[in-house]
PDB file of N, CA and C in Angstrom:
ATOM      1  N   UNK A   1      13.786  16.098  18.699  1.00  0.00           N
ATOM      2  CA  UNK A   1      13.210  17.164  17.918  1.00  0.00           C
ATOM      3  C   UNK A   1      12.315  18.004  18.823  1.00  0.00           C
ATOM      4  N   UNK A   2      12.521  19.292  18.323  1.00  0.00           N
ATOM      5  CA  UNK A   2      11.784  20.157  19.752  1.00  0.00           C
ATOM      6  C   UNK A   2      10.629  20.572  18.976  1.00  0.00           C
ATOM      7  N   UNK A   3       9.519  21.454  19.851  1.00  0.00           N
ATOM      8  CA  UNK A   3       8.031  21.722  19.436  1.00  0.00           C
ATOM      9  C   UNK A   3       8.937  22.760  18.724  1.00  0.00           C
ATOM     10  N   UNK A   4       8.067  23.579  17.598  1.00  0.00           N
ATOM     11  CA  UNK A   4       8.371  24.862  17.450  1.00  0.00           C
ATOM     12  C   UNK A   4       7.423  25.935  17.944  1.00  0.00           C
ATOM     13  N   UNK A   5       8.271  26.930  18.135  1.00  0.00           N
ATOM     14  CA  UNK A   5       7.645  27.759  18.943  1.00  0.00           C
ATOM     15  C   UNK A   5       6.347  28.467  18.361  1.00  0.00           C
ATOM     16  N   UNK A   6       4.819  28.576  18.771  1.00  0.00           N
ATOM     17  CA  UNK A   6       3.977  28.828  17.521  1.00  0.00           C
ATOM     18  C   UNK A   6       3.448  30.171  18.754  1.00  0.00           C
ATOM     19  N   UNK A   7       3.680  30.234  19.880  1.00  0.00           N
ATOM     20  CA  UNK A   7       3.613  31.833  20.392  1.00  0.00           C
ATOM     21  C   UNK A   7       3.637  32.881  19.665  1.00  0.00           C
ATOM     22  N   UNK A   8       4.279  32.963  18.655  1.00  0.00           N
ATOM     23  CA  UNK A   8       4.202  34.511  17.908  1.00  0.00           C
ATOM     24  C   UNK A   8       2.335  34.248  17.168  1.00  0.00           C
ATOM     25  N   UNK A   9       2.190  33.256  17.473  1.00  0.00           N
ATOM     26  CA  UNK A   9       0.687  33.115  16.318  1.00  0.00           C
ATOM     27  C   UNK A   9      -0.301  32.947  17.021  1.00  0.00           C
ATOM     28  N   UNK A  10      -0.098  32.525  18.624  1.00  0.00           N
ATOM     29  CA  UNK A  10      -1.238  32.636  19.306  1.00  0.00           C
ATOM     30  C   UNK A  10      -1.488  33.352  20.344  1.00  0.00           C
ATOM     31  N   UNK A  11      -2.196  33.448  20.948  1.00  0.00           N
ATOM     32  CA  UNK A  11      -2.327  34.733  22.296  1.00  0.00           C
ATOM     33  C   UNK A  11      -1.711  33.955  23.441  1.00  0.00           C
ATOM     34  N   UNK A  12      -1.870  32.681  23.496  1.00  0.00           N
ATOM     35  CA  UNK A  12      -1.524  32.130  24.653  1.00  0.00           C
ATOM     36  C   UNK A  12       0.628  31.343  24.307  1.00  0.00           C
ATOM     37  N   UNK A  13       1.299  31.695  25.777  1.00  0.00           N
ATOM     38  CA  UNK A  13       2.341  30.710  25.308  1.00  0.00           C
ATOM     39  C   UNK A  13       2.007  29.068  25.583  1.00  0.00           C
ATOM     40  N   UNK A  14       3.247  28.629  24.713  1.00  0.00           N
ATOM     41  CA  UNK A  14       3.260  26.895  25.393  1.00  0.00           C
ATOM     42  C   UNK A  14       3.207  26.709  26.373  1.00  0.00           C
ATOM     43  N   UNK A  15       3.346  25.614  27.124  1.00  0.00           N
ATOM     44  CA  UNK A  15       3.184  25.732  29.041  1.00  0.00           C
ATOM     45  C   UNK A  15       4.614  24.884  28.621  1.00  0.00           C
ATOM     46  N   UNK A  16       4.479  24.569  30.046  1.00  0.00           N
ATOM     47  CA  UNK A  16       6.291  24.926  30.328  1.00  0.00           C
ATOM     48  C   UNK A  16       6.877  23.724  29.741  1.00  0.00           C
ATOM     49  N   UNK A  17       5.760  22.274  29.350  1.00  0.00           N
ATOM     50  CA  UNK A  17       6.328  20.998  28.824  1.00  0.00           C
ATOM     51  C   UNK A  17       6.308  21.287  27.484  1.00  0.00           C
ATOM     52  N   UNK A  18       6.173  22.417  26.524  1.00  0.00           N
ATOM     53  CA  UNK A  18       6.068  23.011  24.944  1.00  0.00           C
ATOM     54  C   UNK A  18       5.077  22.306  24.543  1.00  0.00           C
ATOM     55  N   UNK A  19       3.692  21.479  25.332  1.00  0.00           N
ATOM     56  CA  UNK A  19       2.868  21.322  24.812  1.00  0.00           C
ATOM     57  C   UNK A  19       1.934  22.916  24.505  1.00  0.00           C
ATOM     58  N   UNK A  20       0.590  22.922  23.516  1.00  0.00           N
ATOM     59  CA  UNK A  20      -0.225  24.207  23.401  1.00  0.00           C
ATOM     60  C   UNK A  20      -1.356  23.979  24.251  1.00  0.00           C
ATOM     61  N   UNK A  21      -2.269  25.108  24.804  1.00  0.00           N
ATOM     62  CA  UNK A  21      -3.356  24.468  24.874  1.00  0.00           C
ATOM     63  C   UNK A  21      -4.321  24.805  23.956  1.00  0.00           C
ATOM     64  N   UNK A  22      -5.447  23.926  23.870  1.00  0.00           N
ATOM     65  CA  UNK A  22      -6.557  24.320  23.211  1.00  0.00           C
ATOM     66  C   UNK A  22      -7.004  22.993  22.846  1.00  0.00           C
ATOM     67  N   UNK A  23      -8.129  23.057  22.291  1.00  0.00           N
ATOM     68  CA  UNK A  23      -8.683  21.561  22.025  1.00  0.00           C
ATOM     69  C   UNK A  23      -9.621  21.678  20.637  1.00  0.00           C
ATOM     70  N   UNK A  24      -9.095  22.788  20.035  1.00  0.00           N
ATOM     71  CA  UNK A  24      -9.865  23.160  18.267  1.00  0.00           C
ATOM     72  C   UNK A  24      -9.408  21.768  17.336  1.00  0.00           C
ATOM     73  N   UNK A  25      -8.825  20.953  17.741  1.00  0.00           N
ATOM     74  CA  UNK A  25      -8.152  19.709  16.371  1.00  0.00           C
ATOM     75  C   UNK A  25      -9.318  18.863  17.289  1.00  0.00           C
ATOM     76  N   UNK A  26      -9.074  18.562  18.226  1.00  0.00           N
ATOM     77  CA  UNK A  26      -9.951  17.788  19.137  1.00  0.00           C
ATOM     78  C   UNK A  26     -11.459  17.586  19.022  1.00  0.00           C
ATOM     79  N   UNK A  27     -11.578  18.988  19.097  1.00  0.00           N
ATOM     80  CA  UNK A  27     -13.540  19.013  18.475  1.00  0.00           C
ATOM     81  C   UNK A  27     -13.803  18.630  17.207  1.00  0.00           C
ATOM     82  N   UNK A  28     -12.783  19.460  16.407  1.00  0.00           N
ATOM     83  CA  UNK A  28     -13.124  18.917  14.924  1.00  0.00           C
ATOM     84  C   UNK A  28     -13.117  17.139  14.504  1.00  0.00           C
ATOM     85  N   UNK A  29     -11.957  16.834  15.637  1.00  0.00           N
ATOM     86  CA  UNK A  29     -12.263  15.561  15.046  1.00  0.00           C
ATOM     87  C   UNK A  29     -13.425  14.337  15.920  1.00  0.00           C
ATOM     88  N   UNK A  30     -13.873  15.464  16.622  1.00  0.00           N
ATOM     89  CA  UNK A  30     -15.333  14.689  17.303  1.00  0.00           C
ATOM     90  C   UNK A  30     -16.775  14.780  16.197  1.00  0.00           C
ATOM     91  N   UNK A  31     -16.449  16.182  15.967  1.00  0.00           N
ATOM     92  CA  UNK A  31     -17.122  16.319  14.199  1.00  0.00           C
ATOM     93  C   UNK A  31     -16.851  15.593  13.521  1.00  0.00           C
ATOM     94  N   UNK A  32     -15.809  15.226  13.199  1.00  0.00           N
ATOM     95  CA  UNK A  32     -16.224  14.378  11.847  1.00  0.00           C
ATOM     96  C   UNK A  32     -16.404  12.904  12.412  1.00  0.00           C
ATOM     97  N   UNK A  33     -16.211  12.954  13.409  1.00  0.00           N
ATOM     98  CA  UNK A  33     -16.242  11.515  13.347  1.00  0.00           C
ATOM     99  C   UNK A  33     -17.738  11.205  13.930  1.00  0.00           C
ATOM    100  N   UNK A  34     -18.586  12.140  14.159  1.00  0.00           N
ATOM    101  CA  UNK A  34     -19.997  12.356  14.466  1.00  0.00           C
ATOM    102  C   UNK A  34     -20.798  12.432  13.005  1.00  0.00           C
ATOM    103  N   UNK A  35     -19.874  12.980  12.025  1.00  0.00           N
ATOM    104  CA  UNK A  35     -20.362  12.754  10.285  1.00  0.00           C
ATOM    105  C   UNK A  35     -20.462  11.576   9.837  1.00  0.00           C
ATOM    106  N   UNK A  36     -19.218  11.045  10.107  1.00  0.00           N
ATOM    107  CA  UNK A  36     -18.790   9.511   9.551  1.00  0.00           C
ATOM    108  C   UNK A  36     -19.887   8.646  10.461  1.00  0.00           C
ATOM    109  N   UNK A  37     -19.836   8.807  11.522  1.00  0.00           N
ATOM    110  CA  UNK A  37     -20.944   7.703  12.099  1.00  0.00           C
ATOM    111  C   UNK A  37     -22.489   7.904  11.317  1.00  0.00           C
ATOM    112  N   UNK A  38     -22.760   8.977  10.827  1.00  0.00           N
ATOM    113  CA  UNK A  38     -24.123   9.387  10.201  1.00  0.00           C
ATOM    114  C   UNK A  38     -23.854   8.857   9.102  1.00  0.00           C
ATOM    115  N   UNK A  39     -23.365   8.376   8.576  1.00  0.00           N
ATOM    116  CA  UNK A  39     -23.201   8.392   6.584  1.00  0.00           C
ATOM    117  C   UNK A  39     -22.198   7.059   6.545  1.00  0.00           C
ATOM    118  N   UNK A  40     -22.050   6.117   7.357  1.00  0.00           N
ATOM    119  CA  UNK A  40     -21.482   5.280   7.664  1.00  0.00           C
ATOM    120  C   UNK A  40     -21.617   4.214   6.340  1.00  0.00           C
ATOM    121  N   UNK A  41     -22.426   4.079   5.410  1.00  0.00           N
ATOM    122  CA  UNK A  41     -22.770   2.983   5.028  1.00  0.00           C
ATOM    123  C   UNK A  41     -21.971   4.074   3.388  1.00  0.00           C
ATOM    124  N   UNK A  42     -21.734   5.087   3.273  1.00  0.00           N
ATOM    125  CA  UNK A  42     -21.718   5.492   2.127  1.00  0.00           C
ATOM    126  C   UNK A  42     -19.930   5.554   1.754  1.00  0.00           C
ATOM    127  N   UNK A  43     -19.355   5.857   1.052  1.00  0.00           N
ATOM    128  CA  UNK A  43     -18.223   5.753   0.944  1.00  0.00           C
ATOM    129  C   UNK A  43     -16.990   6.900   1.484  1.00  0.00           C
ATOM    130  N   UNK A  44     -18.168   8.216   1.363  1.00  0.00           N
ATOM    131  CA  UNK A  44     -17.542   9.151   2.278  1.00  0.00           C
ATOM    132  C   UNK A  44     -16.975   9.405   3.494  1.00  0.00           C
ATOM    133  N   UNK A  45     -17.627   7.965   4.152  1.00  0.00           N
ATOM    134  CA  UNK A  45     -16.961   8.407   5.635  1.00  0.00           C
ATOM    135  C   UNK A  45     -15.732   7.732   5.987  1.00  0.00           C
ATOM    136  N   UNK A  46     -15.167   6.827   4.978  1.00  0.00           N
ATOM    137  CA  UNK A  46     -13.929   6.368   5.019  1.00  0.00           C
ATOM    138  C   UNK A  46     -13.002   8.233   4.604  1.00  0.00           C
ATOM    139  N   UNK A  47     -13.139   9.297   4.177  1.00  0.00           N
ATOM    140  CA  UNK A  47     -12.508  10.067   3.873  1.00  0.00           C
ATOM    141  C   UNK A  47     -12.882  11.046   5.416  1.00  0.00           C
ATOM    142  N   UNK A  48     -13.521  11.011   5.799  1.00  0.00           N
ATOM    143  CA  UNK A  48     -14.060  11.935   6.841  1.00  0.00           C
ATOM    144  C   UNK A  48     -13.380  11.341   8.069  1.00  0.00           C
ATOM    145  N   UNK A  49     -13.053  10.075   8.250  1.00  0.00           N
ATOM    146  CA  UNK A  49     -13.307   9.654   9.206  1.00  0.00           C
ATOM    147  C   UNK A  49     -11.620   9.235   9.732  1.00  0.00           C
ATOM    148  N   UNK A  50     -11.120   9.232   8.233  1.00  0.00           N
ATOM    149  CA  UNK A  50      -9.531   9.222   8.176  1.00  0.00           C
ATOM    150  C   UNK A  50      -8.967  10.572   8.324  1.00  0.00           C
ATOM    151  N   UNK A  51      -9.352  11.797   7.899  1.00  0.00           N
ATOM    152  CA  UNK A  51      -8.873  13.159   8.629  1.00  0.00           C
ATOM    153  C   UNK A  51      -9.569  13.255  10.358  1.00  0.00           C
ATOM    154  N   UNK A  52     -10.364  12.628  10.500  1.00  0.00           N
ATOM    155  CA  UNK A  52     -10.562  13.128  11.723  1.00  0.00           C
ATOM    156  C   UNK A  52      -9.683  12.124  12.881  1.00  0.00           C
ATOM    157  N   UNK A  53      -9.759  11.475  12.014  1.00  0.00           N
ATOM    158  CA  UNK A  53      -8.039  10.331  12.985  1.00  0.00           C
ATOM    159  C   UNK A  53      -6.857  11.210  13.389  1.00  0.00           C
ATOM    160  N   UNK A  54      -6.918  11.750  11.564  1.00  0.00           N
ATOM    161  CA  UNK A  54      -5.375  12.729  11.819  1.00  0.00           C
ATOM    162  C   UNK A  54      -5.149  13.561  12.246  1.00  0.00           C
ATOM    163  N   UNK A  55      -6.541  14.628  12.693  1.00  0.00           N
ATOM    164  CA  UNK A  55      -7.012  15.538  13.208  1.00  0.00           C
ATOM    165  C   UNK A  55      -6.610  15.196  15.124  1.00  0.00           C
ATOM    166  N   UNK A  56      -7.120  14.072  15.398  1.00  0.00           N
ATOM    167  CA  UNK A  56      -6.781  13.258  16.661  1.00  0.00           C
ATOM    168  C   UNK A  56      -5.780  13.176  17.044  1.00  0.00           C
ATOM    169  N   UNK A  57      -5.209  12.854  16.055  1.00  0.00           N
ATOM    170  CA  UNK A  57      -3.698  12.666  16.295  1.00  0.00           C
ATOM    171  C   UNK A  57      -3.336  13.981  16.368  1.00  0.00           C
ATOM    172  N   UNK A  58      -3.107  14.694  16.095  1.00  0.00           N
ATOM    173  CA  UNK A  58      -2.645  15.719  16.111  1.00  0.00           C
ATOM    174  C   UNK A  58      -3.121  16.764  17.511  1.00  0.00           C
ATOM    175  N   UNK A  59      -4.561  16.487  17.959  1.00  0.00           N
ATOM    176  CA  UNK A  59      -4.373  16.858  19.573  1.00  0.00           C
ATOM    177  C   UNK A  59      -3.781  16.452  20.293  1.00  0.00           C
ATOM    178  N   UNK A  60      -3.469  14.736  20.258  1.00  0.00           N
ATOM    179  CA  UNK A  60      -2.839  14.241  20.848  1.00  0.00           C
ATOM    180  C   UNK A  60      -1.222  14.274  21.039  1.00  0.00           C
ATOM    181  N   UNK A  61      -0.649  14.648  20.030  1.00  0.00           N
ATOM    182  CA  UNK A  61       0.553  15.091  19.974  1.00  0.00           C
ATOM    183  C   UNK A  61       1.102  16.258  20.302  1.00  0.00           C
ATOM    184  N   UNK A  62       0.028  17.425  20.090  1.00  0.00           N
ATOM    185  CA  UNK A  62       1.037  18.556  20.614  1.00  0.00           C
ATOM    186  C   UNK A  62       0.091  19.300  21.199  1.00  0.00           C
ATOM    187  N   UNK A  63      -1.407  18.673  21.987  1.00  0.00           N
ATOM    188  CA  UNK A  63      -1.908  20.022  22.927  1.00  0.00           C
ATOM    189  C   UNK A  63      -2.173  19.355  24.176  1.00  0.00           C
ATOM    190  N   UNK A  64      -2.270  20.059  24.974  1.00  0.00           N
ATOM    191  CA  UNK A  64      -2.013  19.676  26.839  1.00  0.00           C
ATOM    192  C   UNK A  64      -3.001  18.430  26.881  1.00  0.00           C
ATOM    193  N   UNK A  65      -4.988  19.240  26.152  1.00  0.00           N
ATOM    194  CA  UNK A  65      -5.540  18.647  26.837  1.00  0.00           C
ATOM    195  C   UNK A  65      -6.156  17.237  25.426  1.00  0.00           C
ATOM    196  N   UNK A  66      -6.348  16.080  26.059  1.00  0.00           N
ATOM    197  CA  UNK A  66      -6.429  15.274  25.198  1.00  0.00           C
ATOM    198  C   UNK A  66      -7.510  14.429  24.798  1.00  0.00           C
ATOM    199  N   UNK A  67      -8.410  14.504  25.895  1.00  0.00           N
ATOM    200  CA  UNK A  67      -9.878  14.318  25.694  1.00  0.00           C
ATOM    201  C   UNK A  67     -10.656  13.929  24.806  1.00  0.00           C
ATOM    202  N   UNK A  68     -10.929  15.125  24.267  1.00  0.00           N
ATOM    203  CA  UNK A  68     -11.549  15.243  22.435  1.00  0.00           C
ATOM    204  C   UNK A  68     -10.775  14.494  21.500  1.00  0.00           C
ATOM    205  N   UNK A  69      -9.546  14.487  21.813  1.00  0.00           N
ATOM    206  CA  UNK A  69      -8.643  13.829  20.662  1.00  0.00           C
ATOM    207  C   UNK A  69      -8.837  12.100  20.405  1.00  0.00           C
ATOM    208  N   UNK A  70      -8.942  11.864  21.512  1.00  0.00           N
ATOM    209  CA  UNK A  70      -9.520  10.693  22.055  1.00  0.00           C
ATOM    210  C   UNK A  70     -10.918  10.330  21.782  1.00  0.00           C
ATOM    211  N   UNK A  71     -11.742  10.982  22.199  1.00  0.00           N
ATOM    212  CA  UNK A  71     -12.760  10.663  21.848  1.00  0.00           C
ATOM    213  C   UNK A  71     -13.141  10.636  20.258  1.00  0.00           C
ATOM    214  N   UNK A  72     -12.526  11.443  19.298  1.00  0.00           N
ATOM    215  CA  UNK A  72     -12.728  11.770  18.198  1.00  0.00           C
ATOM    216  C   UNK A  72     -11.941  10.542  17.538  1.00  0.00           C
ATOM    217  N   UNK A  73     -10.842   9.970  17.788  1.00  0.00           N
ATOM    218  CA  UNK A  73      -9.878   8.805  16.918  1.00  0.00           C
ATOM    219  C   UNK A  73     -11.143   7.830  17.376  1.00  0.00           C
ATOM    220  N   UNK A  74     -11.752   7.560  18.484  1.00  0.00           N
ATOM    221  CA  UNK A  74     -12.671   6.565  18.921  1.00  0.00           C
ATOM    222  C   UNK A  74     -13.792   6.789  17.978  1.00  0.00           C
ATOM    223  N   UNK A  75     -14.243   7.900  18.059  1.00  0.00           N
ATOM    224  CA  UNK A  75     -15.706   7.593  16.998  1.00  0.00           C
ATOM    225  C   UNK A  75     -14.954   7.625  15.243  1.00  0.00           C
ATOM    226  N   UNK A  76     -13.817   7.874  14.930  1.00  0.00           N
ATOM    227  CA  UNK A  76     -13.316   7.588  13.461  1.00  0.00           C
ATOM    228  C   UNK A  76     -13.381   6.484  13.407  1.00  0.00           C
ATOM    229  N   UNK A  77     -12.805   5.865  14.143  1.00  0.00           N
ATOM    230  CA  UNK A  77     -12.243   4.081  14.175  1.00  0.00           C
ATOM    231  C   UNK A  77     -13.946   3.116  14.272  1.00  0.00           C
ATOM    232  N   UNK A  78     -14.302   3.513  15.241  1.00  0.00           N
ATOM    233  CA  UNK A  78     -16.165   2.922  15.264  1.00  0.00           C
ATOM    234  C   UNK A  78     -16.881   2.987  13.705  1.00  0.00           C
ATOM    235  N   UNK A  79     -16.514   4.269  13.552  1.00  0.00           N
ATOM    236  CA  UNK A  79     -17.192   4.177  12.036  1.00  0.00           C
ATOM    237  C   UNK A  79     -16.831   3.247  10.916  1.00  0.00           C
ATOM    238  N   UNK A  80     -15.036   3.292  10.748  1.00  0.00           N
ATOM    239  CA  UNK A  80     -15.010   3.020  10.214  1.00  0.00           C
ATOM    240  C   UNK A  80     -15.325   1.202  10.022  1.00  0.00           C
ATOM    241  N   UNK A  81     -15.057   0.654  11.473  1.00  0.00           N
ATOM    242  CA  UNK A  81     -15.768  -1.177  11.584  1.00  0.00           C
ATOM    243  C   UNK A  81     -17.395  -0.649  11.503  1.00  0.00           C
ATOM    244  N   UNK A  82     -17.954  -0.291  11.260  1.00  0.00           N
ATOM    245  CA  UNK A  82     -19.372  -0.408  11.710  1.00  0.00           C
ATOM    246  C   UNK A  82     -19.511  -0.130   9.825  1.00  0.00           C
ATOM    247  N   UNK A  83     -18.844   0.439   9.152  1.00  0.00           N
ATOM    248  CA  UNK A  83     -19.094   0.537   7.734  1.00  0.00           C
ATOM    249  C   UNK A  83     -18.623  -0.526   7.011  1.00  0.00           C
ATOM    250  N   UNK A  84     -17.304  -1.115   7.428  1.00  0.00           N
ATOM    251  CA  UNK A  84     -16.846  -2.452   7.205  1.00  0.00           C
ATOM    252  C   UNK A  84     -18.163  -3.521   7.611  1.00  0.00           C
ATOM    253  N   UNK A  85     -18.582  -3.301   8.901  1.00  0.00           N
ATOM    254  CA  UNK A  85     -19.806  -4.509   9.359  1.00  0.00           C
ATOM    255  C   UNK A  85     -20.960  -4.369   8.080  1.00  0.00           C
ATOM    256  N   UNK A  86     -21.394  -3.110   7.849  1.00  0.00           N
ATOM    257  CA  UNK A  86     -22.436  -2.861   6.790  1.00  0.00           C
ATOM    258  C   UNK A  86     -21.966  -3.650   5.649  1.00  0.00           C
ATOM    259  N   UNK A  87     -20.975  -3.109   5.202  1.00  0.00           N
ATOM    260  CA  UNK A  87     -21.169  -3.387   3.895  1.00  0.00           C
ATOM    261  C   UNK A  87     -20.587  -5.421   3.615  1.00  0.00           C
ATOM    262  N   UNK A  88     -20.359  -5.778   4.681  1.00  0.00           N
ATOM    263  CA  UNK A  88     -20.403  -6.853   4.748  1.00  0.00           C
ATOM    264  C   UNK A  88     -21.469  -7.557   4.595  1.00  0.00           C
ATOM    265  N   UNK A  89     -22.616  -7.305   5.536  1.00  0.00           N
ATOM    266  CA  UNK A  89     -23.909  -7.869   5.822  1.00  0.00           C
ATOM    267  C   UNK A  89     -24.728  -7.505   4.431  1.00  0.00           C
ATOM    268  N   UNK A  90     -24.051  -6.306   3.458  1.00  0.00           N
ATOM    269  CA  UNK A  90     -24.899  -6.210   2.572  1.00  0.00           C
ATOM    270  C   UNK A  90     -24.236  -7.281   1.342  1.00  0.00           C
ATOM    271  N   UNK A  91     -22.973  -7.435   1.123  1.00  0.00           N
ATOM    272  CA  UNK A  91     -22.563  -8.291   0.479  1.00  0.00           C
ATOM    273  C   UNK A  91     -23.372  -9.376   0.567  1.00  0.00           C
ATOM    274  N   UNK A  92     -23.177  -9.859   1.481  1.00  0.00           N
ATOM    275  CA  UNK A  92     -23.719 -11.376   2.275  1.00  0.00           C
ATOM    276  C   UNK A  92     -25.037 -11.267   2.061  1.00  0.00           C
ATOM    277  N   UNK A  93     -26.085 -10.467   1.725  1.00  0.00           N
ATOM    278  CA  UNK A  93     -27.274 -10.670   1.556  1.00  0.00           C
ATOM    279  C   UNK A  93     -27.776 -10.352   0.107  1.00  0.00           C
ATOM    280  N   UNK A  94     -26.297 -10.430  -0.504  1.00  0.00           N
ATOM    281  CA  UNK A  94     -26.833 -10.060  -2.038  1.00  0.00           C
ATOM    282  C   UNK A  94     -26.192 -11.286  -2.609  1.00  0.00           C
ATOM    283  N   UNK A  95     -25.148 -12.285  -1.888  1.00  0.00           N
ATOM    284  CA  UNK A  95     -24.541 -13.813  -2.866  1.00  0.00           C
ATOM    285  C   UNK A  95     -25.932 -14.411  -2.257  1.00  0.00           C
ATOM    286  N   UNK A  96     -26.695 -14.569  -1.064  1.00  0.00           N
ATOM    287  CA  UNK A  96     -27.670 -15.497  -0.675  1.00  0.00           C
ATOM    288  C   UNK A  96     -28.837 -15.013  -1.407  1.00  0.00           C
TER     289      UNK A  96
END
């Protein structure tokens, strides 16, 4: 399955492997996953923190540079064990 061609929509073409460049999915999902780590204990950041995965994914799949994309699935995924760890420790301190 080939990229489709999204040149008519941006200023820049694909480079020559039909990856794009830019790193706008990439940041965003360093954002949210900079939200989700803030609000970690509340239920929202399981929703924040799962678009900014997909958001990740999605640099990672079709733009050159991959960085942010990376870094952003990393702080989704942190959040989301570190909200799992919370609400564990709060369980556990409400049967004792």
């Amino acid at each position: 399955m080939q990229n489709p061609d999204y040149s008519k929509y941006l200023n820049e073409p694909p480079l020559p492997n039909g990856k794009l460049q830019g790193e706008g999915f990439g940041l965003a999902s360093v954002v949210l996953g900079m939200l989700s780590l803030m609000i970690f204990l509340s239920g929202l950041n399981v929703l924040s923190a799962g678009v900014g995965c997909a958001l990740g994914a999605v640099q990672l799949r079709r733009y050159e540079k991959r960085s942010l994309g990376i870094a952003g699935i990393l702080l989704c995924v942190a959040s989301i064990l570190l909200s799992l760890a919370g609400w564990l420790v709060l369980a556990l301190n409400v049967v004792l």
